[in-house]
C-alpha atoms as a PDB file:
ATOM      1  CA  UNK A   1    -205.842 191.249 -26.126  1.00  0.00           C
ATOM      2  CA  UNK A   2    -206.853 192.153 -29.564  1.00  0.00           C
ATOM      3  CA  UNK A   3    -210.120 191.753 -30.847  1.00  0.00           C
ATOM      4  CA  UNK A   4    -209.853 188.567 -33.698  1.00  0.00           C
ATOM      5  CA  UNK A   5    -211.003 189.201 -36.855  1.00  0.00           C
ATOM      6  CA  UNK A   6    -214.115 188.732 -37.842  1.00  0.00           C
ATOM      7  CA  UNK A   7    -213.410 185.801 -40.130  1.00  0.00           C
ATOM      8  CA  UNK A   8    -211.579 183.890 -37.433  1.00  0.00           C
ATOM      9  CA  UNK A   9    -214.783 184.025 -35.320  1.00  0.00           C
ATOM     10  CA  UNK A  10    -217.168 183.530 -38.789  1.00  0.00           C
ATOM     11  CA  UNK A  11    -214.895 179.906 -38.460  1.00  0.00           C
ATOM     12  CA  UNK A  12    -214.762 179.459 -35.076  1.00  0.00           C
ATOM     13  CA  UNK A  13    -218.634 179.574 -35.075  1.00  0.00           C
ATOM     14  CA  UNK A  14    -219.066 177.620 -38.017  1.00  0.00           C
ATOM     15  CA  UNK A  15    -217.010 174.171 -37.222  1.00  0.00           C
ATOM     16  CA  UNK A  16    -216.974 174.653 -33.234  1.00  0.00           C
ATOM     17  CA  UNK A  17    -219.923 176.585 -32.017  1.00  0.00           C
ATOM     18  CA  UNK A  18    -222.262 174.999 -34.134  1.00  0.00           C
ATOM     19  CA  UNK A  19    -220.643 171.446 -33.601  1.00  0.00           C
ATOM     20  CA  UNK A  20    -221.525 171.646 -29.678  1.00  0.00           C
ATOM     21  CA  UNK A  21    -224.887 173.661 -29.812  1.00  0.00           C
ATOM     22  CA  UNK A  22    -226.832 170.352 -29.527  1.00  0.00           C
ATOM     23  CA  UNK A  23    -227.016 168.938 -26.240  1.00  0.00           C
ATOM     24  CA  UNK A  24    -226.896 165.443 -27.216  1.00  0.00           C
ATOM     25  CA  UNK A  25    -223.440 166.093 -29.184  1.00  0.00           C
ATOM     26  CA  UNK A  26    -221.802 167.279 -26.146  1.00  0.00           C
ATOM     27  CA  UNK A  27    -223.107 164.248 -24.226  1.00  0.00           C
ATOM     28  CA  UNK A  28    -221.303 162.339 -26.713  1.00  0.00           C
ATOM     29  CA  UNK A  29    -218.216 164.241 -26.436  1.00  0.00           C
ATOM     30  CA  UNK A  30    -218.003 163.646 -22.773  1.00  0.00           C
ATOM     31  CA  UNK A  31    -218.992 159.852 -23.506  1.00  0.00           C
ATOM     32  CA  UNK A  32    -215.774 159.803 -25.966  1.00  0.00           C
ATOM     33  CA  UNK A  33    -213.812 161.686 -23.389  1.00  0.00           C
ATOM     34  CA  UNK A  34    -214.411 159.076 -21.068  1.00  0.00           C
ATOM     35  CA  UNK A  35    -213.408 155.959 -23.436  1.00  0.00           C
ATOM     36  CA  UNK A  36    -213.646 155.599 -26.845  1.00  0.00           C
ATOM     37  CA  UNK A  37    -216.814 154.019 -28.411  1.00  0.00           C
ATOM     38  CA  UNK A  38    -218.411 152.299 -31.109  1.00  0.00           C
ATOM     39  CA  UNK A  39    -221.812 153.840 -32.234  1.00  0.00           C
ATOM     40  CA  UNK A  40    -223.766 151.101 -30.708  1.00  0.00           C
ATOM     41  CA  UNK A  41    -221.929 151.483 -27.184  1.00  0.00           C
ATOM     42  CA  UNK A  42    -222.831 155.148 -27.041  1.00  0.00           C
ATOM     43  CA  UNK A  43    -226.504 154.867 -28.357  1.00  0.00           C
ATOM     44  CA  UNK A  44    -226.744 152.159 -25.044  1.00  0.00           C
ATOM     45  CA  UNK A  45    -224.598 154.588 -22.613  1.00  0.00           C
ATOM     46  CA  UNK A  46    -227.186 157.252 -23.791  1.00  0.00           C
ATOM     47  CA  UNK A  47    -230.222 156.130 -24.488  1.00  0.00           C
ATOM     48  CA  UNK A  48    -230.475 157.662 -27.866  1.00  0.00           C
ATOM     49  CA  UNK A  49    -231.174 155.698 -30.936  1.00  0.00           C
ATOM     50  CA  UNK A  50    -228.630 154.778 -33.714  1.00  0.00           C
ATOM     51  CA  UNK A  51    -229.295 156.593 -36.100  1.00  0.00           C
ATOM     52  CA  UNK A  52    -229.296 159.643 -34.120  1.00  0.00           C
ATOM     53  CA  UNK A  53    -225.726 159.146 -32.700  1.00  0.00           C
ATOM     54  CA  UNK A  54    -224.776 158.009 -36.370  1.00  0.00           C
ATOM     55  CA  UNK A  55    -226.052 161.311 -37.458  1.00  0.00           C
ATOM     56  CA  UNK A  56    -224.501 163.686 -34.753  1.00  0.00           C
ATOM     57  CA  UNK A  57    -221.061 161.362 -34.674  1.00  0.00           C
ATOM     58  CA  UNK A  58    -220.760 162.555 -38.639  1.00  0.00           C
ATOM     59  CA  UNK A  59    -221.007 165.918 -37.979  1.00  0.00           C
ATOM     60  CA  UNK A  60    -218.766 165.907 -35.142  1.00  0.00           C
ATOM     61  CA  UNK A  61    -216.476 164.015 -37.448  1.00  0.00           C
ATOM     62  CA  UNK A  62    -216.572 166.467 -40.423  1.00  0.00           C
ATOM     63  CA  UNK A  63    -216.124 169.552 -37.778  1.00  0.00           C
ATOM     64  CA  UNK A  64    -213.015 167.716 -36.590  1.00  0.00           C
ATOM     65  CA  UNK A  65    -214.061 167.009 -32.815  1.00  0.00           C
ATOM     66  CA  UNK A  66    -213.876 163.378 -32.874  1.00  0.00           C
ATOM     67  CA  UNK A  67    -212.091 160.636 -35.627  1.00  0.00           C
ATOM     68  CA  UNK A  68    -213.016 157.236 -36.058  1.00  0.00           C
ATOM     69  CA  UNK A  69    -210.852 153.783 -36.924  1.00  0.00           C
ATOM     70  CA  UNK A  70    -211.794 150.492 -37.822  1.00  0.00           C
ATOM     71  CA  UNK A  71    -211.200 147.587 -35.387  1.00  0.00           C
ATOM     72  CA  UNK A  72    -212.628 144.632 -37.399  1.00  0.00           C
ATOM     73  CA  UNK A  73    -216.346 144.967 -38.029  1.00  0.00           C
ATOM     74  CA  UNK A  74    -216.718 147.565 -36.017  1.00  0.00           C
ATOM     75  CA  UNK A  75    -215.928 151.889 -36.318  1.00  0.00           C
ATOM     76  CA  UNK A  76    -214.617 153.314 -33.075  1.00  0.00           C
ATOM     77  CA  UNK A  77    -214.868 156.695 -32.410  1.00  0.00           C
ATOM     78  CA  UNK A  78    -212.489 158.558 -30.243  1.00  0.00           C
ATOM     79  CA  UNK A  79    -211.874 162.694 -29.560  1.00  0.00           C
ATOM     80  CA  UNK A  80    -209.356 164.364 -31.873  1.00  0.00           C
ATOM     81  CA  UNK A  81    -208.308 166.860 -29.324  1.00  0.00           C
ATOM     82  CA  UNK A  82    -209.602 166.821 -25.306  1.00  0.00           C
ATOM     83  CA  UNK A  83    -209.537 170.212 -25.022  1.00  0.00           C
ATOM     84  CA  UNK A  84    -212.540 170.657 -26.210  1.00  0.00           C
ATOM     85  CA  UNK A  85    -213.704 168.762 -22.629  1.00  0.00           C
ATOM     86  CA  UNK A  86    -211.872 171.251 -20.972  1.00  0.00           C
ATOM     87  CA  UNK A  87    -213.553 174.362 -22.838  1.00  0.00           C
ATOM     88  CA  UNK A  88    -216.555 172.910 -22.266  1.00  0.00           C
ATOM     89  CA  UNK A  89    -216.124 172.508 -18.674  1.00  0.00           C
ATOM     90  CA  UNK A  90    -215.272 176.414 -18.057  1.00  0.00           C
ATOM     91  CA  UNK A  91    -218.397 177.020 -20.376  1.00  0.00           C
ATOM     92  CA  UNK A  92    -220.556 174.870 -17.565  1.00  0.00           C
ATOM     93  CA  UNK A  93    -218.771 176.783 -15.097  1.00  0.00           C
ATOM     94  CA  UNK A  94    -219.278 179.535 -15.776  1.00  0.00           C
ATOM     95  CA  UNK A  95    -223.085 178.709 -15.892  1.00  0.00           C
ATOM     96  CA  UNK A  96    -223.251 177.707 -12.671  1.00  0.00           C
ATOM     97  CA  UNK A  97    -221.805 180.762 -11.526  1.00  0.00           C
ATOM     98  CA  UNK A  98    -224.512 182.995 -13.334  1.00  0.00           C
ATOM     99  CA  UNK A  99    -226.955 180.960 -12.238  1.00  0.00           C
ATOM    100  CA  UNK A 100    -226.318 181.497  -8.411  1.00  0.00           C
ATOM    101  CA  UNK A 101    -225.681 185.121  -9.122  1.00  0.00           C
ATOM    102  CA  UNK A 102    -229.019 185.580 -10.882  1.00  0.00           C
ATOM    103  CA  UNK A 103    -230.430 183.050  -7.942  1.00  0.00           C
ATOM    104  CA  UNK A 104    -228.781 185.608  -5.523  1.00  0.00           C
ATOM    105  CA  UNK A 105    -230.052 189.255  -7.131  1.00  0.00           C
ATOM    106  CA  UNK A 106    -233.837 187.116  -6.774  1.00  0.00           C
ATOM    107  CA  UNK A 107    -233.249 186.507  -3.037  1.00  0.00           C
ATOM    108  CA  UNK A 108    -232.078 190.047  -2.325  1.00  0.00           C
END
């Protein structure tokens, strides 16, 4: 496989890796992954406040990981692609399995 260019990763960086390097915006991913949400229902599912899902749901919105429609009075949020549960999964994966190696190497 060839090695992309350097301005495919420059983007790839700028509206993915950036869009999950907060903890809190990946629980929110997996919340919307689960069932799509109003702002209020995922504050409660996580314990966060408003304002800080409102702020994290807009720049998951502007990165184009998650869209939102209107149903009355309310804004729900839902993924735009759940793929990005998937990568996410391999990442945490993967963790797990440097984790016991590193674990191992210490018991050796």
């Amino acid at each position: 496989m060839a090695v992309p260019a350097l301005e495919e990763l420059e983007l790839l960086y700028g509206n993915i890796c950036q869009a999950v390097g907060d903890p809190k915006r990946i629980q929110i991913l997996y919340t919307l992954h689960e069932n799509p949400c109003h702002v209020t229902g995922i504050a409660e599912q996580l314990d966060l406040p408003q304002p800080t899902v409102s702020r994290h749901l807009a720049l998951l919105k502007q990165r184009g990981l998650v869209k939102n429609e209107r149903d009355g009075a309310s804004v729900v949020y839902y993924l735009t692609d759940d793929r990005i549960i998937e990568v996410l999964d391999i990442m945490r994966q993967m963790l797990r399995d440097v984790l016991t190696q590193q674990t191992s190497k210490l018991d050796s």
